[in-house]
N, C-alpha and C. Protein backbone atom coordinates (compact mmCIF):
# COMPACT_ATOMS: atom_id res chain seq x y z
N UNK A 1 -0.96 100.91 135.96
CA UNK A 1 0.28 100.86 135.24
C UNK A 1 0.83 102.26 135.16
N UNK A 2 2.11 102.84 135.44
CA UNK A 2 2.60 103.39 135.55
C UNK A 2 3.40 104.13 133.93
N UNK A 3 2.90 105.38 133.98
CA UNK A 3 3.66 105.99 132.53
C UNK A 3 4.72 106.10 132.72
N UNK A 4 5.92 105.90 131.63
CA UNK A 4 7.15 105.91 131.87
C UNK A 4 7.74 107.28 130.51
N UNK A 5 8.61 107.78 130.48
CA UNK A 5 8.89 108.37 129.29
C UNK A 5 7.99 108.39 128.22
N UNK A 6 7.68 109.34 127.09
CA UNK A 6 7.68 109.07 126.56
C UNK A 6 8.53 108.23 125.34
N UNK A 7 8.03 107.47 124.27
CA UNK A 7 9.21 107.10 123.37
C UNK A 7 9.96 108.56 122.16
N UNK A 8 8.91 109.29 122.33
CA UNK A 8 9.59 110.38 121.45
C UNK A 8 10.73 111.13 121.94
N UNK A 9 10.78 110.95 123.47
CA UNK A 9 11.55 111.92 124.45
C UNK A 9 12.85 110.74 124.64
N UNK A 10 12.40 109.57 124.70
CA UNK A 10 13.63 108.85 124.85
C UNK A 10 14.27 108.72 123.37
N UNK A 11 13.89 108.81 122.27
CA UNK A 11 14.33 108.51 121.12
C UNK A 11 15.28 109.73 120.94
N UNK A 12 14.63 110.86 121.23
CA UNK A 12 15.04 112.74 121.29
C UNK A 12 16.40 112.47 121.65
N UNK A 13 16.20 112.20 123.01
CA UNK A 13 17.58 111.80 123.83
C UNK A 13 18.71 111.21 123.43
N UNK A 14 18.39 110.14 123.30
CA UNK A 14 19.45 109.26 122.72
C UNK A 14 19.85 109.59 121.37
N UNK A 15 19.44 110.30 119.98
CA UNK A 15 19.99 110.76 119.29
C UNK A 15 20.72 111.97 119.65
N UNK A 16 20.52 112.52 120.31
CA UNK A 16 21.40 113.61 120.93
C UNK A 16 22.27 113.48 121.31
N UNK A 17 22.54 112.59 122.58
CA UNK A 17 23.77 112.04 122.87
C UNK A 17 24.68 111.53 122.21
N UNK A 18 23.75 110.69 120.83
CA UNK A 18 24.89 110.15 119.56
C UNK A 18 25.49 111.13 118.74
N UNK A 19 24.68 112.03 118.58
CA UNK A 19 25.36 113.27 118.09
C UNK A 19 26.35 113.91 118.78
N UNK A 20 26.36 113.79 119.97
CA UNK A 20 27.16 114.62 120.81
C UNK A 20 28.59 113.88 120.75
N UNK A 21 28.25 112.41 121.15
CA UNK A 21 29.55 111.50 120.73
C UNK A 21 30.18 111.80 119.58
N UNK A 22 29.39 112.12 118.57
CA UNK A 22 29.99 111.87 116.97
C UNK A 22 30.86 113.02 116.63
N UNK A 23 30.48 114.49 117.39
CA UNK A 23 30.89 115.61 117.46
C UNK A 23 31.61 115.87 117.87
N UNK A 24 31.99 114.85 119.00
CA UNK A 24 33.38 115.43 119.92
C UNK A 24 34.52 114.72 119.06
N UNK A 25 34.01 113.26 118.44
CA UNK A 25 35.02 112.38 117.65
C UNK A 25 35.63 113.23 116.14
N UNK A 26 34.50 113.45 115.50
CA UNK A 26 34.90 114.33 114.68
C UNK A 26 35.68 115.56 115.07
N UNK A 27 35.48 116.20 115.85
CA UNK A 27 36.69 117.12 116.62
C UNK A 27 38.18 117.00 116.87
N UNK A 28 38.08 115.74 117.35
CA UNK A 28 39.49 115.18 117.96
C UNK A 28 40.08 114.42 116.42
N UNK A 29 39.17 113.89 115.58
CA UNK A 29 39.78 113.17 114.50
C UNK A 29 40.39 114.51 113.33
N UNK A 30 40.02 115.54 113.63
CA UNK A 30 39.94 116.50 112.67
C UNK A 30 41.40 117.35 113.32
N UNK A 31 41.36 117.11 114.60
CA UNK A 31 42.84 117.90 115.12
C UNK A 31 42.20 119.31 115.50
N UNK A 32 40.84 119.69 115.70
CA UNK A 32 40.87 121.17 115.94
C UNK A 32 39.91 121.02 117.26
N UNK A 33 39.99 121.69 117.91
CA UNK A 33 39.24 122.22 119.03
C UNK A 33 37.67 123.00 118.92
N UNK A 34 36.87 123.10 119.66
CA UNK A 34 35.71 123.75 119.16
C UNK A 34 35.57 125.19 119.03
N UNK A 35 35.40 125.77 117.46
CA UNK A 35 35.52 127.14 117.29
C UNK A 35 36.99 127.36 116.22
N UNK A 36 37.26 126.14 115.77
CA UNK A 36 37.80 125.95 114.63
C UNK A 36 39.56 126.62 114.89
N UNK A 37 40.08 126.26 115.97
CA UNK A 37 41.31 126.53 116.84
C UNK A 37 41.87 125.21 116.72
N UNK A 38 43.15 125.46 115.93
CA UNK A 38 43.85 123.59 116.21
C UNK A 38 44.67 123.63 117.44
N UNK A 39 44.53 122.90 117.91
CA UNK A 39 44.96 122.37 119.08
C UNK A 39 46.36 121.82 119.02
N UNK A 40 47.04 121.76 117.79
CA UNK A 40 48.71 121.13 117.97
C UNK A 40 49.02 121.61 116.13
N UNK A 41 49.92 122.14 116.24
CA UNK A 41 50.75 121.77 114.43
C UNK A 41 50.58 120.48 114.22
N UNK A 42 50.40 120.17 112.94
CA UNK A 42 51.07 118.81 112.50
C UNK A 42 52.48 118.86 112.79
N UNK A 43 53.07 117.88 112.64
CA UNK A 43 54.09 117.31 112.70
C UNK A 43 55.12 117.39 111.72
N UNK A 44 56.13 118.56 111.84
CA UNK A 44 56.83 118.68 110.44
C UNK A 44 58.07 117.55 110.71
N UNK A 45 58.99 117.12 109.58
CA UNK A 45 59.79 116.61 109.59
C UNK A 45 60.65 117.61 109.87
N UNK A 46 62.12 116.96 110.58
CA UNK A 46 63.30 117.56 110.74
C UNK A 46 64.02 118.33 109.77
N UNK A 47 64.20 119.09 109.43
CA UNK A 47 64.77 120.01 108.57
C UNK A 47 66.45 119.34 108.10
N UNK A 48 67.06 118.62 109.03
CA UNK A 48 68.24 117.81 108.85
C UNK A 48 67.89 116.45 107.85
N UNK A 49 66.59 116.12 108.21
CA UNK A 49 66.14 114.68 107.49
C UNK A 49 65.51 114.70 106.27
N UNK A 50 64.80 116.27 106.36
CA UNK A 50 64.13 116.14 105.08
C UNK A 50 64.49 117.03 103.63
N UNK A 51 65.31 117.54 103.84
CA UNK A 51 65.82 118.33 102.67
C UNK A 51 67.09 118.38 102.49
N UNK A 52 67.91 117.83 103.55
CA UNK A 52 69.67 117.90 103.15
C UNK A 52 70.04 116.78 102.47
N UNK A 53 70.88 116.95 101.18
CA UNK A 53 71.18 115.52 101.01
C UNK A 53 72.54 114.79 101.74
N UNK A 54 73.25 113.02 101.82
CA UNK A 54 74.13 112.93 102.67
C UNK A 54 74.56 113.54 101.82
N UNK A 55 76.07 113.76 103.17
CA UNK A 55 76.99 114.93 102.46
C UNK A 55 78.22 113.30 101.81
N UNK A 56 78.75 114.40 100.87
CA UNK A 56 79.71 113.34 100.00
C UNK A 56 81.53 113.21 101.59
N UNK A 57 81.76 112.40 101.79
CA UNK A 57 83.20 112.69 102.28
C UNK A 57 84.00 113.29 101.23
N UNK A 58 84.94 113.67 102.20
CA UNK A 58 86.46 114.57 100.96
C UNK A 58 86.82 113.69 100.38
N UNK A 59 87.15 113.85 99.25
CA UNK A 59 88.29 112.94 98.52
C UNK A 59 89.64 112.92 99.13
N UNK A 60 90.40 111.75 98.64
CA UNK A 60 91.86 111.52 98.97
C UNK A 60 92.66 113.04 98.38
N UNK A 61 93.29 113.49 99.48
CA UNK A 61 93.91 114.79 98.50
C UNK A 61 95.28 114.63 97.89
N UNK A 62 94.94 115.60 97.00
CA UNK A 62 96.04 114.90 95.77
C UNK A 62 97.44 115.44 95.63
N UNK A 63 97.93 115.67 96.72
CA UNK A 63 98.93 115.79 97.13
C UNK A 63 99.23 114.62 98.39
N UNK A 64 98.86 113.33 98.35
CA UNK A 64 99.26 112.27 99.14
C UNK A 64 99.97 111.27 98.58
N UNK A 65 100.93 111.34 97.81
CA UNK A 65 101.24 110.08 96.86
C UNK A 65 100.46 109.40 96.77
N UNK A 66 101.00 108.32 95.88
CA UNK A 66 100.08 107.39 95.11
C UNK A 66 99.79 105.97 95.60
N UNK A 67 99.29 104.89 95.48
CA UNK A 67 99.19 103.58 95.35
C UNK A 67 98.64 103.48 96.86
N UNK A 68 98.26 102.23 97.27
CA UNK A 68 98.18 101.83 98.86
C UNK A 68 98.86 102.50 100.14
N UNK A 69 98.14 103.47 100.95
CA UNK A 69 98.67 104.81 101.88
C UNK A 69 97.72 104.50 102.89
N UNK A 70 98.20 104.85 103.89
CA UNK A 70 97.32 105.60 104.59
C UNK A 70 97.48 106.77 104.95
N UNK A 71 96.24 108.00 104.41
CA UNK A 71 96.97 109.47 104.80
C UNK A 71 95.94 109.92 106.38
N UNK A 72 96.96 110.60 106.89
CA UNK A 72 96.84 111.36 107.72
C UNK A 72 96.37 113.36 107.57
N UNK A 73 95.18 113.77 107.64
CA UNK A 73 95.49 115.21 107.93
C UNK A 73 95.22 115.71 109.35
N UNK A 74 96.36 116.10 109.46
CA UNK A 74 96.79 117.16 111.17
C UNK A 74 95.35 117.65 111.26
N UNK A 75 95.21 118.63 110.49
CA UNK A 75 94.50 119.94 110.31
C UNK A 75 92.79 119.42 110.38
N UNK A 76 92.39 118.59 109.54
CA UNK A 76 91.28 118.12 109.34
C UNK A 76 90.82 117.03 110.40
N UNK A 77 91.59 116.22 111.22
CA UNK A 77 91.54 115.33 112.12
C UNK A 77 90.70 114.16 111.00
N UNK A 78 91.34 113.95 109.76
CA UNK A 78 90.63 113.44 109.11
C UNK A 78 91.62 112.05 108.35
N UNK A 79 91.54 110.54 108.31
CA UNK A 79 92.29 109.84 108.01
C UNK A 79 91.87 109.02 106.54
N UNK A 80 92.52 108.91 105.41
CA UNK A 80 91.51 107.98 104.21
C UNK A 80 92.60 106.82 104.23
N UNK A 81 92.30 105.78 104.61
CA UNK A 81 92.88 104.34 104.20
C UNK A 81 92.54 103.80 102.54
N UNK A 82 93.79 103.95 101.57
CA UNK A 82 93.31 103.78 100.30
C UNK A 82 94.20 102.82 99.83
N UNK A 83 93.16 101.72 99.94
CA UNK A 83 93.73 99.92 99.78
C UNK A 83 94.35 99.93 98.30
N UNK A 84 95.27 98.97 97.81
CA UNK A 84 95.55 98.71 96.52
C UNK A 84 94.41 98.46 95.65
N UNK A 85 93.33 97.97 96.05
CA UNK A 85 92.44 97.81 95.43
C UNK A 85 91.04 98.26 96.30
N UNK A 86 89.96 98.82 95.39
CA UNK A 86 88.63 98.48 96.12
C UNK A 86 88.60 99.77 96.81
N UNK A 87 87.31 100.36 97.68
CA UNK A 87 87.17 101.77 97.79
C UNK A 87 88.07 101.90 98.45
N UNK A 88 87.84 103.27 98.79
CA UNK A 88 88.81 103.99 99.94
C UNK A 88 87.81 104.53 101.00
N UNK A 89 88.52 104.35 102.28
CA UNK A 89 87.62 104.60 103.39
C UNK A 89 88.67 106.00 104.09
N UNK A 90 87.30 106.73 104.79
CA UNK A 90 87.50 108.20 105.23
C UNK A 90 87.00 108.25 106.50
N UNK A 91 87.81 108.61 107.35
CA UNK A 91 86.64 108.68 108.98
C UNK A 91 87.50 110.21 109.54
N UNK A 92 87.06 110.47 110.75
CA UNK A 92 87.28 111.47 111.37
C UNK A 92 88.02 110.71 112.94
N UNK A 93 89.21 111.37 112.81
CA UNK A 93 89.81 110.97 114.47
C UNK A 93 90.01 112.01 115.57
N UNK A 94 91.08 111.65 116.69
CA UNK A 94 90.88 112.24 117.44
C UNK A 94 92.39 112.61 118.31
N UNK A 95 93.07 113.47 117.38
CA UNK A 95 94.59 113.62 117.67
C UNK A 95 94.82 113.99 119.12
N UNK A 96 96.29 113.22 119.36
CA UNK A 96 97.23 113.44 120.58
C UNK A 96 97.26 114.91 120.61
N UNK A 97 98.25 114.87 121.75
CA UNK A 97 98.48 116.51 122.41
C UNK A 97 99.95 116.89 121.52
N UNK A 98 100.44 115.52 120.91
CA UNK A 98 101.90 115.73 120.25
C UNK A 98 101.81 115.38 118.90
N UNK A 99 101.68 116.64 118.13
CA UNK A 99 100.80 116.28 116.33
C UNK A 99 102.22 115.76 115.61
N UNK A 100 101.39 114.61 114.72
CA UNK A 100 102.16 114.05 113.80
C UNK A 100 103.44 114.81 112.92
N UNK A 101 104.39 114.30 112.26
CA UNK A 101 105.16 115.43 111.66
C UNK A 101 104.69 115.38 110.26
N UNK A 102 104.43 116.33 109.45
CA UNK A 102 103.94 116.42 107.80
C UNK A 102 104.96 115.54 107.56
N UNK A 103 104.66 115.00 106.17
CA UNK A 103 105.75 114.36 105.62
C UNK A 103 105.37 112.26 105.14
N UNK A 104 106.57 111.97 104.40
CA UNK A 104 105.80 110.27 104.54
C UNK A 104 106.79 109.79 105.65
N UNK A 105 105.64 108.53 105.92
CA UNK A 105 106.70 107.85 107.00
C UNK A 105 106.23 106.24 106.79
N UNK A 106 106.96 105.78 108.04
CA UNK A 106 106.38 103.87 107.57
C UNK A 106 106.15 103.48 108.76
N UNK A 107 104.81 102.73 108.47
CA UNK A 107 104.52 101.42 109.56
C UNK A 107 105.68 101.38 110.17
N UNK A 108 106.05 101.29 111.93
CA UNK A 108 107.32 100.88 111.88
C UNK A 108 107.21 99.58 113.77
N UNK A 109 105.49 99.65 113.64
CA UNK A 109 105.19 98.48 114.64
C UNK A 109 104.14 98.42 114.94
N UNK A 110 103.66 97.18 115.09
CA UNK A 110 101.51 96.82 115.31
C UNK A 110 101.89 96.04 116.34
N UNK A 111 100.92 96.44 117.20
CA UNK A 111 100.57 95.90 118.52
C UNK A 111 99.08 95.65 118.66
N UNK A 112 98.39 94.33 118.67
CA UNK A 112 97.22 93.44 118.62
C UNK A 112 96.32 94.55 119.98
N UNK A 113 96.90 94.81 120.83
CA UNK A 113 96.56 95.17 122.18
C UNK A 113 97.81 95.88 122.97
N UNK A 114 97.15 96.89 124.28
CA UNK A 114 98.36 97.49 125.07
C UNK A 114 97.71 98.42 125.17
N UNK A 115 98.73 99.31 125.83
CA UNK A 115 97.99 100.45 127.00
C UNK A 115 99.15 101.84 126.32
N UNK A 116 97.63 102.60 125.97
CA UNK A 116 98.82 104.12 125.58
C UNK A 116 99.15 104.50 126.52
N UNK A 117 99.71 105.83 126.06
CA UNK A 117 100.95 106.52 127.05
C UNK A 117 99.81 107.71 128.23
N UNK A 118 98.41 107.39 127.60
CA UNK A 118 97.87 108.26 128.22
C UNK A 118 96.79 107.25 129.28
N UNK A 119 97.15 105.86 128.93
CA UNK A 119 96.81 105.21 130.39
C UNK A 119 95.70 104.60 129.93
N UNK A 120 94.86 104.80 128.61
CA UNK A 120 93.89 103.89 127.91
C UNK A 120 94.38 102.59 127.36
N UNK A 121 93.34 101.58 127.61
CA UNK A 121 93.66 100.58 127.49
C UNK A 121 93.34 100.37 125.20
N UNK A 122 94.00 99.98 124.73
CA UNK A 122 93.78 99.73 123.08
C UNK A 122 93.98 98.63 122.44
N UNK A 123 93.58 98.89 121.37
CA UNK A 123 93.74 97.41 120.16
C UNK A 123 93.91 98.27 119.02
N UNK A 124 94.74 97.44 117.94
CA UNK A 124 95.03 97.46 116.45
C UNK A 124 95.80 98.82 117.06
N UNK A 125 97.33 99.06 117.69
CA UNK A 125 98.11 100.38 117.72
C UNK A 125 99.20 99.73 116.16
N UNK A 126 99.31 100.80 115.57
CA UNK A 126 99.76 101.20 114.24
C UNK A 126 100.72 102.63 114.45
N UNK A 127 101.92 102.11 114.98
CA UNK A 127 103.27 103.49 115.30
C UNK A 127 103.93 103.08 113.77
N UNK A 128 103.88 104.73 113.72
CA UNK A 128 104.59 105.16 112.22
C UNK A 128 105.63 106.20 112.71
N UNK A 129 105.78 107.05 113.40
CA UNK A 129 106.89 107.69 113.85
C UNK A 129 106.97 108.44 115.10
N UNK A 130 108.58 108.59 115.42
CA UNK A 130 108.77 108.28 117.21
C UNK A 130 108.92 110.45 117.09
N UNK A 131 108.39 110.94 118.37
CA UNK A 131 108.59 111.98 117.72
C UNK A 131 108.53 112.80 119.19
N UNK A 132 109.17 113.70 119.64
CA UNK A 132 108.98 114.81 120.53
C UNK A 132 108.84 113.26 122.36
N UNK A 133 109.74 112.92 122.18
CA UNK A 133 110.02 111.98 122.90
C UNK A 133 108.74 110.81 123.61
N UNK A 134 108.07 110.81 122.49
CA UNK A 134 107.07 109.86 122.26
C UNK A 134 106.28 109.24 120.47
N UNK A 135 105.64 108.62 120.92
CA UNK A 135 105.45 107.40 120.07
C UNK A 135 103.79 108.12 119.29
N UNK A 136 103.99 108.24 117.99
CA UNK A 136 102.54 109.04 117.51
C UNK A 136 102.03 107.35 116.62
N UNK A 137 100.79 106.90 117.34
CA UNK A 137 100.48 105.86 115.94
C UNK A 137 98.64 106.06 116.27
N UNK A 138 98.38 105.47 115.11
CA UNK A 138 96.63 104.97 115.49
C UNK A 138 96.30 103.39 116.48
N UNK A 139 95.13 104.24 116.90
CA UNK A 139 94.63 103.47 117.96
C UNK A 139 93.29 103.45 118.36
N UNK A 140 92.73 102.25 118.33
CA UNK A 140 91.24 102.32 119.13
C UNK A 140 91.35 101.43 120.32
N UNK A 141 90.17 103.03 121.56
CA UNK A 141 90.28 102.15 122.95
C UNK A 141 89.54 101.35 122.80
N UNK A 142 89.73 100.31 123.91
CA UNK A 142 89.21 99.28 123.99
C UNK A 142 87.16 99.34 123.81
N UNK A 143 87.28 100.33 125.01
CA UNK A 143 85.50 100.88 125.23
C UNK A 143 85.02 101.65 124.24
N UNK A 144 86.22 101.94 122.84
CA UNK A 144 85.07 102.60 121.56
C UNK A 144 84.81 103.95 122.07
N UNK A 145 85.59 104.99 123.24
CA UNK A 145 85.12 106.15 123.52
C UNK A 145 86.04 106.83 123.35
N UNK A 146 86.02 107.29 121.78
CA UNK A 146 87.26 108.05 121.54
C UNK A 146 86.74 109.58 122.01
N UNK A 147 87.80 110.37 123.05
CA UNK A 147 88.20 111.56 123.59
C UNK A 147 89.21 111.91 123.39
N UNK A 148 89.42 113.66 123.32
CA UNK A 148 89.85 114.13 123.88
C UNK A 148 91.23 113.94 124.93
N UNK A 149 92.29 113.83 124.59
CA UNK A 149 93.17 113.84 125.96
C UNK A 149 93.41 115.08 126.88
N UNK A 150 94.01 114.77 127.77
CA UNK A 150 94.21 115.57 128.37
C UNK A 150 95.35 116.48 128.34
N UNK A 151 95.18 118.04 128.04
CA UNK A 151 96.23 118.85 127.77
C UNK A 151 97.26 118.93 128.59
N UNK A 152 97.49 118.40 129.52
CA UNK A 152 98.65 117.75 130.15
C UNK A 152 99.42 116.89 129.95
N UNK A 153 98.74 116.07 128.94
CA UNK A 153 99.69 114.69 128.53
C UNK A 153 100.11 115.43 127.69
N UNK A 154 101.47 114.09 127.74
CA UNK A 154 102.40 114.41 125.99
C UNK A 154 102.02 112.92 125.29
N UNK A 155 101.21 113.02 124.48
CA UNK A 155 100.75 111.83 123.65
C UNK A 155 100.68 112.16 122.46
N UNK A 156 101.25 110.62 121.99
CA UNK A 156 100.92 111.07 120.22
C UNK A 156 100.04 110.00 119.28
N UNK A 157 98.96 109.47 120.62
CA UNK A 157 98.08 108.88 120.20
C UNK A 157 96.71 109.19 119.22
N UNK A 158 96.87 109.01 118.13
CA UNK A 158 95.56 109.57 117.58
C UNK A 158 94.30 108.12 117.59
N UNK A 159 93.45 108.77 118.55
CA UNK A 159 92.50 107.47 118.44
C UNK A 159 91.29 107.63 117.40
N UNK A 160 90.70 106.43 117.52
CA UNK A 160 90.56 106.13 116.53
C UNK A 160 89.15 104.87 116.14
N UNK A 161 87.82 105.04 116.11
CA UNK A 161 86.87 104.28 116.38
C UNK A 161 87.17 102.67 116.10
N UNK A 162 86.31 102.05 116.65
CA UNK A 162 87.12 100.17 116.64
C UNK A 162 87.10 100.29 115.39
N UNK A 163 85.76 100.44 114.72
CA UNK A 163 85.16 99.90 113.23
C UNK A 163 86.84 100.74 112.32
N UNK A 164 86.52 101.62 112.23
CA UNK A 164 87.36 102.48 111.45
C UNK A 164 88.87 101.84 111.85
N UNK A 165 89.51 101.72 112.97
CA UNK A 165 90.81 101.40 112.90
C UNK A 165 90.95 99.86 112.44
N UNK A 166 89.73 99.16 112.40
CA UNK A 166 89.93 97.74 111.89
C UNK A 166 90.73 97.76 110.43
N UNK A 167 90.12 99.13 110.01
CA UNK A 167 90.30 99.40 108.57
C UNK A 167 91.98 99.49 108.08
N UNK A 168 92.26 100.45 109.16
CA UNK A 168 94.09 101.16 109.46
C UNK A 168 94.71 99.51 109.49
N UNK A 169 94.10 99.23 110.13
CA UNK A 169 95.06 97.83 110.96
C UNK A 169 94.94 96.52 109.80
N UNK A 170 93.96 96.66 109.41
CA UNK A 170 93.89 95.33 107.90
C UNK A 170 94.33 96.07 106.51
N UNK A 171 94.89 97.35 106.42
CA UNK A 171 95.41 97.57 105.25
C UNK A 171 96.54 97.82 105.71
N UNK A 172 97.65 97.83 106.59
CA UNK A 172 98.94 97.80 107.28
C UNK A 172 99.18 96.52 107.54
N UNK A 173 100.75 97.37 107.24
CA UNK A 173 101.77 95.75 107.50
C UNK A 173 103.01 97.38 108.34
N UNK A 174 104.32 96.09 108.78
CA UNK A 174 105.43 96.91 109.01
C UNK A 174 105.81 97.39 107.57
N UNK A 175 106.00 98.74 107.25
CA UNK A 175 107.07 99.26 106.40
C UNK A 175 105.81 100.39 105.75
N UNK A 176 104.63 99.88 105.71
CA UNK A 176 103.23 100.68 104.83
C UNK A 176 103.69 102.03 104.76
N UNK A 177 103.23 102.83 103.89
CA UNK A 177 103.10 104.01 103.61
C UNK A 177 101.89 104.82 104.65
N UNK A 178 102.61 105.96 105.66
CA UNK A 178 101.59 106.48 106.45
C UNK A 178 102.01 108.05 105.87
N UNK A 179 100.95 108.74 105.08
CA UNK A 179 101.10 110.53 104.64
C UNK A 179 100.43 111.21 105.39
N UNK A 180 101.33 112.25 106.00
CA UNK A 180 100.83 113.28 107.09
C UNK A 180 100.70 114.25 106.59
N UNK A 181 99.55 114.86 106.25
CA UNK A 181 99.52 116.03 105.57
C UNK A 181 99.30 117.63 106.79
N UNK A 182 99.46 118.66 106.42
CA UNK A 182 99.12 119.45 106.83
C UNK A 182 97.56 119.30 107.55
């Protein structure tokens, strides 16, 4: 009969190896490398996500008259639709090459659908005044990709995201109050 291992040498062994397993696991579960070197940072949060709070929008400014408006600012590319009743909504647009004139003016035509002057196809157009031999109203394109026009056009399209102009277009009628502020 043939001697094989001893059992002390195989027992030796095999706890060793379990140790060796347990050592590398504990290593990798611990995040450090051998010789007490971490191998990656944790994982900080975004500095945008974790300490800013949302920011508040502007208020309606108080130089827009009063009651059910929709104001316009040139300057801010910024529009607040403020219903007779119930909040007021604030978005950011995206003015023509031919800026609105300060001042009040009125709804003075809604078009369901149609094609601006700059060749985009739109829905919910809201013209409040005719100006520098074109037509300035709100508008969202069809594809939701409000840009930029081109400094070559003469447009006085200010576009205008779908969601957000749903807003322009269900608190307008012909005659509405549109305030263009600086």
């Amino acid at each position: 009969m043939s001697r094989g291992i001893p059992s002390w040498a195989a027992v030796s062994g095999l706890t060793a190896g379990a140790m060796a397993v347990v050592s590398v696991l504990a290593v990798q579960a611990s995040g450090s490398a051998p010789g007490g070197k971490p191998t990656a940072a944790p994982p900080t949060p975004h500095p945008s996500v974790s300490k800013q709070a949302p920011q508040t929008p502007p208020p309606v400014p108080p130089n827009s008259d009063t009651g059910k408006r929709i104001v316009y600012s040139v300057s801010q590319h910024r529009v607040w639709v403020v219903p007779r009743s119930g909040p007021t909504s604030t978005f950011l647009v995206q003015p023509g090459t031919v800026p609105a004139q300060i001042g009040t003016h009125y709804v003075t035509g809604r078009n369901a659908t149609g094609t601006g002057s700059d060749g985009v196809k739109v829905e919910h157009v809201v013209f409040f005044e005719y100006t520098a031999e074109t037509w300035v109203a709100f508008s969202a394109p069809i594809d939701d990709k409000v840009t930029a026009p081109s400094s070559s056009l003469r447009t006085g399209a200010i576009r205008v995201h779908r969601a957000d102009e749903t807003k322009i277009w269900n608190n307008t009628v012909i005659g509405s109050t549109v305030v263009v502020l600086k």
